[in-house]
PDB file of N, CA and C in Angstrom:
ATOM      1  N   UNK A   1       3.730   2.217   4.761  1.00  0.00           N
ATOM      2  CA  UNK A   1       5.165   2.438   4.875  1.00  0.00           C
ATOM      3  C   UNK A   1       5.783   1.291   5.671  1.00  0.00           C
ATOM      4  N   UNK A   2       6.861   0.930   5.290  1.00  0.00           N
ATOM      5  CA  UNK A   2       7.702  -0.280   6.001  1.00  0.00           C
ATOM      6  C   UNK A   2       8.110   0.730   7.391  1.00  0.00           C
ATOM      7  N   UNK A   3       8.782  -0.100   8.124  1.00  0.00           N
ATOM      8  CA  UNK A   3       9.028   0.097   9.603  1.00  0.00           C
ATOM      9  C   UNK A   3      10.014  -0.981   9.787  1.00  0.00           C
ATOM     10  N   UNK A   4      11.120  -0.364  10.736  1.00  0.00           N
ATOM     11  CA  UNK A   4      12.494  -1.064  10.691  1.00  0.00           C
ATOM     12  C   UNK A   4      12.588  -0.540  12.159  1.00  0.00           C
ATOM     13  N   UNK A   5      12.544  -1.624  13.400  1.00  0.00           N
ATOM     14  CA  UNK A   5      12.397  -0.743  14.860  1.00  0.00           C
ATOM     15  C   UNK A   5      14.261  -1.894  15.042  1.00  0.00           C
ATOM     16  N   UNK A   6      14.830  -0.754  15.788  1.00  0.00           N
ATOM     17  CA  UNK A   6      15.824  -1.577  16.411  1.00  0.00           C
ATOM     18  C   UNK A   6      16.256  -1.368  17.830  1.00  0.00           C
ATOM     19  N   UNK A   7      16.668  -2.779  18.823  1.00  0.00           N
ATOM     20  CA  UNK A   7      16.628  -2.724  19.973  1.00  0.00           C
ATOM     21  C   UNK A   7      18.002  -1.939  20.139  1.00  0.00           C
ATOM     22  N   UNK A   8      18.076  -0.702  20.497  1.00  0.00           N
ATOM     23  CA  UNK A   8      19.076  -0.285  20.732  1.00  0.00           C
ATOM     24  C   UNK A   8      20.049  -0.523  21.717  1.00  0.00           C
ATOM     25  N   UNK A   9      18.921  -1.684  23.061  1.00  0.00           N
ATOM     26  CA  UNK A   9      20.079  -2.037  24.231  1.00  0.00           C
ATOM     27  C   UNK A   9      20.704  -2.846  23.585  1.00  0.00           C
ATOM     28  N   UNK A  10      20.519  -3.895  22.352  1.00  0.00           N
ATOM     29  CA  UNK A  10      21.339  -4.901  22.039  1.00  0.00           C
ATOM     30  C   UNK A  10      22.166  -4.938  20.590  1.00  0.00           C
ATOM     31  N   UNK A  11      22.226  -3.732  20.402  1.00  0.00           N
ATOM     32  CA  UNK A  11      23.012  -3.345  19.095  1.00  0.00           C
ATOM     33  C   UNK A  11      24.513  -3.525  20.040  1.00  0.00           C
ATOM     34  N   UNK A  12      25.300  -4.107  19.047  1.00  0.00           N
ATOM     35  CA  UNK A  12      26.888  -4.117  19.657  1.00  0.00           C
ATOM     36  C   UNK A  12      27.937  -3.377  18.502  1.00  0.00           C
ATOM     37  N   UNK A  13      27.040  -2.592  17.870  1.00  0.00           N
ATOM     38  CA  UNK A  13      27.585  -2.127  16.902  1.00  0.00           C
ATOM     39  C   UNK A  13      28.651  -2.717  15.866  1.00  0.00           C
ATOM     40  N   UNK A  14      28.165  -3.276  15.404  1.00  0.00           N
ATOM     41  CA  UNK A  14      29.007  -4.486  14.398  1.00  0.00           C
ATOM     42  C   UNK A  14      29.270  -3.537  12.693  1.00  0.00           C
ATOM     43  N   UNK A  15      28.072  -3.055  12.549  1.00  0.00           N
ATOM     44  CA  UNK A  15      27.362  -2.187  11.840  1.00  0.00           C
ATOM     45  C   UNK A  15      27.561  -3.060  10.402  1.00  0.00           C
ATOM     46  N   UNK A  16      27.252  -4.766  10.340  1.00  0.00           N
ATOM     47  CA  UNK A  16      26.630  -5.090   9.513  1.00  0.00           C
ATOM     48  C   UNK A  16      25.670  -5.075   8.820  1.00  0.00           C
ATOM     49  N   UNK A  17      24.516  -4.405   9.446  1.00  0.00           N
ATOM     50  CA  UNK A  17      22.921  -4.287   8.699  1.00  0.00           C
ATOM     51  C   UNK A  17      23.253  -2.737   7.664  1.00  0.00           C
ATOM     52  N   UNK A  18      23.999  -1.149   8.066  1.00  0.00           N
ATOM     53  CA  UNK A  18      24.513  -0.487   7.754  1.00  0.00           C
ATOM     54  C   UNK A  18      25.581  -0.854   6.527  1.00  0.00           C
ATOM     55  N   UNK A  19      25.820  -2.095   6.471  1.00  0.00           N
ATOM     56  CA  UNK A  19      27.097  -2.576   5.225  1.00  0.00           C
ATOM     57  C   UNK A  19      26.161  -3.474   4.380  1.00  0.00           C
ATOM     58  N   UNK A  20      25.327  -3.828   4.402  1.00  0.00           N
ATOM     59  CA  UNK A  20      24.381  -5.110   3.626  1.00  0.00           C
ATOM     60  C   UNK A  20      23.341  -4.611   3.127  1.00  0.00           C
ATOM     61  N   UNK A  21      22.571  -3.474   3.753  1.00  0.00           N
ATOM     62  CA  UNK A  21      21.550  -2.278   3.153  1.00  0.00           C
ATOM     63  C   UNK A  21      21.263  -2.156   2.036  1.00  0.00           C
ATOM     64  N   UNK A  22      20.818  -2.648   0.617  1.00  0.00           N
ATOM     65  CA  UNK A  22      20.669  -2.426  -0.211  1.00  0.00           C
ATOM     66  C   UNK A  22      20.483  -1.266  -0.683  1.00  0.00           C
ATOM     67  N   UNK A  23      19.714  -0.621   0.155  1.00  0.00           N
ATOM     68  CA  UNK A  23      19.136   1.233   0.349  1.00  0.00           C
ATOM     69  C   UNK A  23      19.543   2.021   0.971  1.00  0.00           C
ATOM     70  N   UNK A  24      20.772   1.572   2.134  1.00  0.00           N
ATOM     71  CA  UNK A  24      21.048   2.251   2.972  1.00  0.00           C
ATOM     72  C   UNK A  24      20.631   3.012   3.984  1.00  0.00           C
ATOM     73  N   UNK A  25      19.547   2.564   3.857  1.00  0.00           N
ATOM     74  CA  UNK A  25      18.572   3.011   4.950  1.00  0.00           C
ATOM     75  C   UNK A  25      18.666   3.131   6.358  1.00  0.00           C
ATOM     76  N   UNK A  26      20.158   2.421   7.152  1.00  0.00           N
ATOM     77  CA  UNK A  26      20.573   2.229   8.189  1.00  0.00           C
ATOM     78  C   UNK A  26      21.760   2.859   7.540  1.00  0.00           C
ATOM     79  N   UNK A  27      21.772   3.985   8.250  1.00  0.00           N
ATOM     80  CA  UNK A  27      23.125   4.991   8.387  1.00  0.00           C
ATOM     81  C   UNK A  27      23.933   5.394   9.503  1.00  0.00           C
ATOM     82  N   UNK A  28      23.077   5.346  10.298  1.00  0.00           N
ATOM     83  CA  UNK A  28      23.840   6.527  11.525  1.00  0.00           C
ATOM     84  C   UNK A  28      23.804   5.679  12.622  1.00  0.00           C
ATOM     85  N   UNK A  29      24.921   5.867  13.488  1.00  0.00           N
ATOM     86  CA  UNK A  29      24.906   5.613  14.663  1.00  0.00           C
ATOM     87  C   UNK A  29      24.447   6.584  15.810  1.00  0.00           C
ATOM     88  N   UNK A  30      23.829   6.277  16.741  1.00  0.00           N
ATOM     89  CA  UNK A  30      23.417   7.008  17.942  1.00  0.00           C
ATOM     90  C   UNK A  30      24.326   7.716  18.552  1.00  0.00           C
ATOM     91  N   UNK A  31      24.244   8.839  18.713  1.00  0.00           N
ATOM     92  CA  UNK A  31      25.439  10.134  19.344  1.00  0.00           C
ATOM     93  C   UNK A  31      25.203   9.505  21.315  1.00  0.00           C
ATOM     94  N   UNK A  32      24.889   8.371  21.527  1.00  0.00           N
ATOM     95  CA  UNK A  32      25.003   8.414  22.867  1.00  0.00           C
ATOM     96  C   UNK A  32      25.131   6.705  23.319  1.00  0.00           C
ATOM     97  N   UNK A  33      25.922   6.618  24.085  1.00  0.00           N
ATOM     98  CA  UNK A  33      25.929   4.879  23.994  1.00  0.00           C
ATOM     99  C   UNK A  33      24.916   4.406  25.069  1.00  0.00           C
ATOM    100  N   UNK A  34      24.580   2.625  24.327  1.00  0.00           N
ATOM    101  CA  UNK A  34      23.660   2.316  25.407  1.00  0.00           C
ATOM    102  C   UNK A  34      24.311   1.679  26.281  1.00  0.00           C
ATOM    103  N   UNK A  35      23.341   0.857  27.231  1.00  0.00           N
ATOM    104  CA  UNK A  35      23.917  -0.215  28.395  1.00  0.00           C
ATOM    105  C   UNK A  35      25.236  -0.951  28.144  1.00  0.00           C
ATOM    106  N   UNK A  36      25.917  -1.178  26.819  1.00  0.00           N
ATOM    107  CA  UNK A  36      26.341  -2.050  27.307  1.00  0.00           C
ATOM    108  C   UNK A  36      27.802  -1.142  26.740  1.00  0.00           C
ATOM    109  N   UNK A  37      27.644  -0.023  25.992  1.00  0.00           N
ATOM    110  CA  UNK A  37      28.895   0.893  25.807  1.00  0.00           C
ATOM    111  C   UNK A  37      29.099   0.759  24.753  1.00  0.00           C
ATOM    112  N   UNK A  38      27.808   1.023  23.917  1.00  0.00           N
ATOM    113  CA  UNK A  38      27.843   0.707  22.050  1.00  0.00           C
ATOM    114  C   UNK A  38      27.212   2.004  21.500  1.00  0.00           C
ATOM    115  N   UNK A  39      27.691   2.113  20.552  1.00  0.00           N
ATOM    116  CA  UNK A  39      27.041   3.526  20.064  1.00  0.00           C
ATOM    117  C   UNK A  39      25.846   2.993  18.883  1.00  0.00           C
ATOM    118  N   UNK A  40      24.962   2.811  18.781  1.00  0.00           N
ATOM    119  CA  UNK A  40      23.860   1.994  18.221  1.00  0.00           C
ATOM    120  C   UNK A  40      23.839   2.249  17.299  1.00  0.00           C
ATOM    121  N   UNK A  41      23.128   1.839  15.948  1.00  0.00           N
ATOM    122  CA  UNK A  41      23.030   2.036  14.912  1.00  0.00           C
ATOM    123  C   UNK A  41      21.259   2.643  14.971  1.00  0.00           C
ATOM    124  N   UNK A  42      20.976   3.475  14.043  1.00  0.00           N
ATOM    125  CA  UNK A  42      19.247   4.139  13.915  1.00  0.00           C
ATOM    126  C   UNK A  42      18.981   4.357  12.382  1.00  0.00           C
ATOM    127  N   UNK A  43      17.779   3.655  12.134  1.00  0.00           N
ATOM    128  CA  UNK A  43      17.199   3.555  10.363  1.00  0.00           C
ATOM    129  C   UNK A  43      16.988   4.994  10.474  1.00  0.00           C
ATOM    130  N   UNK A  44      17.366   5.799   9.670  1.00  0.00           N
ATOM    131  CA  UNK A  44      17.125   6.698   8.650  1.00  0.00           C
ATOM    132  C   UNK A  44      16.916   6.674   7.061  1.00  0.00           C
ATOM    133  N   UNK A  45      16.160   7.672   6.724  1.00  0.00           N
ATOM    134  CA  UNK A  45      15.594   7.266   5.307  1.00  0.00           C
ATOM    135  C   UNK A  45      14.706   6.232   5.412  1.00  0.00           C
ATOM    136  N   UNK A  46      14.172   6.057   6.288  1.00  0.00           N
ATOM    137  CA  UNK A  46      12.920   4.861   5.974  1.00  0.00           C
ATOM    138  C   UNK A  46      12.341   4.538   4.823  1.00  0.00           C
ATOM    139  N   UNK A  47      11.828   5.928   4.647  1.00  0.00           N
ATOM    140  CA  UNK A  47      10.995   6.174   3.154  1.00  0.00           C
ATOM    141  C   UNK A  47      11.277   5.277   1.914  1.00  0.00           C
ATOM    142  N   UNK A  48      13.292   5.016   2.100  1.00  0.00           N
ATOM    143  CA  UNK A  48      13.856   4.262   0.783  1.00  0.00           C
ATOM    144  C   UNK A  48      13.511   2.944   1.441  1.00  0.00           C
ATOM    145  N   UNK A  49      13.493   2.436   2.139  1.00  0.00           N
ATOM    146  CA  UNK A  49      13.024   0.550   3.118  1.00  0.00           C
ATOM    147  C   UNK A  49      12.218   0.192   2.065  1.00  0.00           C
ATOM    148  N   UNK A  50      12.774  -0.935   1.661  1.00  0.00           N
ATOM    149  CA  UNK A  50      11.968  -1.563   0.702  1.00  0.00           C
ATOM    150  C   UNK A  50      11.582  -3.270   1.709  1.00  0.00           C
ATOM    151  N   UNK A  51      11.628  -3.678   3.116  1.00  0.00           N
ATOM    152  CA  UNK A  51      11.297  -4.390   3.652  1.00  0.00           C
ATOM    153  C   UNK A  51      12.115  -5.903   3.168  1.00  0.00           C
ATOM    154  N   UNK A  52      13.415  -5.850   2.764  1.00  0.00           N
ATOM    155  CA  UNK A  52      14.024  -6.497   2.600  1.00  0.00           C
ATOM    156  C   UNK A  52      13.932  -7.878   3.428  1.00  0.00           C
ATOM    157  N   UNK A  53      14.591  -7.584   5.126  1.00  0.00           N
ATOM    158  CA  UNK A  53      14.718  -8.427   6.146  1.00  0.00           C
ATOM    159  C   UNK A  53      16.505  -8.501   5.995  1.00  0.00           C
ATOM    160  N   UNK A  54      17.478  -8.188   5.096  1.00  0.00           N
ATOM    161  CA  UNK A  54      18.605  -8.336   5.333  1.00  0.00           C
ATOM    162  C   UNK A  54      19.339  -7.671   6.474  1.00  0.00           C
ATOM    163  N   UNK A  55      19.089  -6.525   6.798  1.00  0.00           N
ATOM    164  CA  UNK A  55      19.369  -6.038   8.331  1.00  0.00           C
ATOM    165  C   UNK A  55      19.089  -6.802   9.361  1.00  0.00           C
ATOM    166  N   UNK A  56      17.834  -7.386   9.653  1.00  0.00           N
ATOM    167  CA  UNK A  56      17.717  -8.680  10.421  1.00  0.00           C
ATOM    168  C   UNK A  56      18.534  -9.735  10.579  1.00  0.00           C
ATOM    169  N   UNK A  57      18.396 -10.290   8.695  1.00  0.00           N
ATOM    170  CA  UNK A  57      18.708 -11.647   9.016  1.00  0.00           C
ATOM    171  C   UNK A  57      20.221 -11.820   9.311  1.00  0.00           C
ATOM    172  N   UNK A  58      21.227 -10.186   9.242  1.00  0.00           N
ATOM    173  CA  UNK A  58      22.436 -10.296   9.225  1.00  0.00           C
ATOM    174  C   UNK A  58      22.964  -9.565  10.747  1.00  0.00           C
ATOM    175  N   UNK A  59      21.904  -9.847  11.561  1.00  0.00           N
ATOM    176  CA  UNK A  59      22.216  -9.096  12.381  1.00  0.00           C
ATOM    177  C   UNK A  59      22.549  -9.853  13.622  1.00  0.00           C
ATOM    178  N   UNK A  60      24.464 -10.014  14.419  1.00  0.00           N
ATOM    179  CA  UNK A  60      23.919 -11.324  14.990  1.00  0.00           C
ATOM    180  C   UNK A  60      23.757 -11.225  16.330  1.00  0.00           C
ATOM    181  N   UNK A  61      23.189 -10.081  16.398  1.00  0.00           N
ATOM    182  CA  UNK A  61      22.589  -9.635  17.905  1.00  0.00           C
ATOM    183  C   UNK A  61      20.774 -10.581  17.888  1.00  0.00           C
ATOM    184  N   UNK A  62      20.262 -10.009  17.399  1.00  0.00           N
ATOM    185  CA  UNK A  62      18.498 -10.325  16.645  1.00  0.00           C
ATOM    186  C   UNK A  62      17.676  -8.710  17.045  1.00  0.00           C
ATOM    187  N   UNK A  63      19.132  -7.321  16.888  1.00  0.00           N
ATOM    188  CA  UNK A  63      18.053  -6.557  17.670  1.00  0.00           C
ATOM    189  C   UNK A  63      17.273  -5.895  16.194  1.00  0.00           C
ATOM    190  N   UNK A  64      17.001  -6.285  15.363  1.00  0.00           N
ATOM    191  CA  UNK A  64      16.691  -5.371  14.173  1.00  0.00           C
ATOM    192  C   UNK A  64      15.610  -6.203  13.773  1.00  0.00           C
ATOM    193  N   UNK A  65      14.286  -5.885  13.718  1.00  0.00           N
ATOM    194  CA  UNK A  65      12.826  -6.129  13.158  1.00  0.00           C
ATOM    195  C   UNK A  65      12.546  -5.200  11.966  1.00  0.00           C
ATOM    196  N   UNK A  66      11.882  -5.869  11.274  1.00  0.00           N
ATOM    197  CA  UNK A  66      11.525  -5.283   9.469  1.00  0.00           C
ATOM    198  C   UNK A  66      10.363  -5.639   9.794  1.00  0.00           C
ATOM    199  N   UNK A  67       9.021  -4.423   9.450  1.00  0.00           N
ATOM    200  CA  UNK A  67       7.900  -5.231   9.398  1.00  0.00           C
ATOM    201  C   UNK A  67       7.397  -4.195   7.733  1.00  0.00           C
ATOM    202  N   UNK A  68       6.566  -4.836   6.860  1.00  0.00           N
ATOM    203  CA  UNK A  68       6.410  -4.544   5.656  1.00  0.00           C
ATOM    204  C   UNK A  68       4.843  -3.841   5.960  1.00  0.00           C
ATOM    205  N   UNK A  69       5.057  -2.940   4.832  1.00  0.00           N
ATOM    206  CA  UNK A  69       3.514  -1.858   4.990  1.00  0.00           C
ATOM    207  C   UNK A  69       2.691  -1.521   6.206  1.00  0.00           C
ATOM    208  N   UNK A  70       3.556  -1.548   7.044  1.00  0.00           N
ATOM    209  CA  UNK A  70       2.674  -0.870   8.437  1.00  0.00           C
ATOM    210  C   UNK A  70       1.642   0.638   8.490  1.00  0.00           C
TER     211      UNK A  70
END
Protein backbone atom coordinates (compact mmCIF):
# COMPACT_ATOMS: atom_id res chain seq x y z
CA UNK A 1 0.00 0.00 0.00
CA UNK A 2 1.27 3.58 -0.80
CA UNK A 3 1.69 5.90 2.25
CA UNK A 4 1.28 9.69 2.08
CA UNK A 5 2.67 11.02 5.79
CA UNK A 6 2.20 14.82 6.18
CA UNK A 7 4.05 17.24 8.50
CA UNK A 8 1.22 18.72 10.03
CA UNK A 9 3.42 21.51 11.96
CA UNK A 10 4.18 22.83 8.45
CA UNK A 11 1.01 22.60 6.51
CA UNK A 12 -0.12 26.40 6.03
CA UNK A 13 -3.06 25.25 4.61
CA UNK A 14 -2.90 26.41 1.07
CA UNK A 15 -4.84 23.22 0.32
CA UNK A 16 -3.11 22.81 -3.03
CA UNK A 17 -2.19 19.04 -2.77
CA UNK A 18 -6.30 18.66 -1.87
CA UNK A 19 -6.93 20.70 -5.45
CA UNK A 20 -4.22 18.73 -7.70
CA UNK A 21 -5.18 15.09 -6.25
CA UNK A 22 -5.91 13.16 -9.05
CA UNK A 23 -7.78 10.71 -6.48
CA UNK A 24 -8.52 12.93 -4.02
CA UNK A 25 -7.12 11.26 -1.59
CA UNK A 26 -6.27 14.45 0.46
CA UNK A 27 -9.62 15.69 1.67
CA UNK A 28 -9.97 16.89 5.01
CA UNK A 29 -8.60 19.29 7.05
CA UNK A 30 -7.68 18.71 10.75
CA UNK A 31 -10.59 19.80 13.24
CA UNK A 32 -7.69 21.36 15.42
CA UNK A 33 -4.97 23.87 14.43
CA UNK A 34 -1.31 23.39 14.65
CA UNK A 35 1.67 25.64 15.86
CA UNK A 36 1.47 27.99 13.65
CA UNK A 37 -2.66 28.53 13.51
CA UNK A 38 -3.43 26.32 10.38
CA UNK A 39 -5.98 23.87 10.25
CA UNK A 40 -3.90 21.04 8.37
CA UNK A 41 -4.78 19.10 5.71
CA UNK A 42 -4.91 14.72 6.48
CA UNK A 43 -4.79 11.88 3.47
CA UNK A 44 -7.85 10.03 3.63
CA UNK A 45 -8.80 7.29 1.31
CA UNK A 46 -5.34 6.13 1.04
CA UNK A 47 -6.48 2.97 -0.40
CA UNK A 48 -7.33 5.24 -3.80
CA UNK A 49 -3.13 6.76 -3.60
CA UNK A 50 -1.89 5.75 -6.57
CA UNK A 51 1.77 7.30 -5.41
CA UNK A 52 1.65 10.02 -7.77
CA UNK A 53 4.16 12.62 -5.85
CA UNK A 54 1.83 15.61 -7.06
CA UNK A 55 0.81 16.52 -3.46
CA UNK A 56 4.49 16.85 -2.80
CA UNK A 57 5.76 18.27 -5.64
CA UNK A 58 2.93 21.03 -5.32
CA UNK A 59 3.31 21.57 -2.00
CA UNK A 60 5.19 24.80 -1.17
CA UNK A 61 5.65 24.12 2.35
CA UNK A 62 7.75 20.42 1.53
CA UNK A 63 5.44 19.02 4.38
CA UNK A 64 3.86 16.14 2.22
CA UNK A 65 5.99 12.74 1.54
CA UNK A 66 4.58 9.96 -0.97
CA UNK A 67 6.32 6.82 -0.48
CA UNK A 68 5.10 3.92 -3.08
CA UNK A 69 4.21 0.21 -1.85
CA UNK A 70 5.18 0.40 1.69
Amino acid sequence: MNRVTINQEMCKECEYCMTFCPKKTILVKSETLNKMGYYAVQAKNIQHCIACGICASVCPEGAIMVEKNV
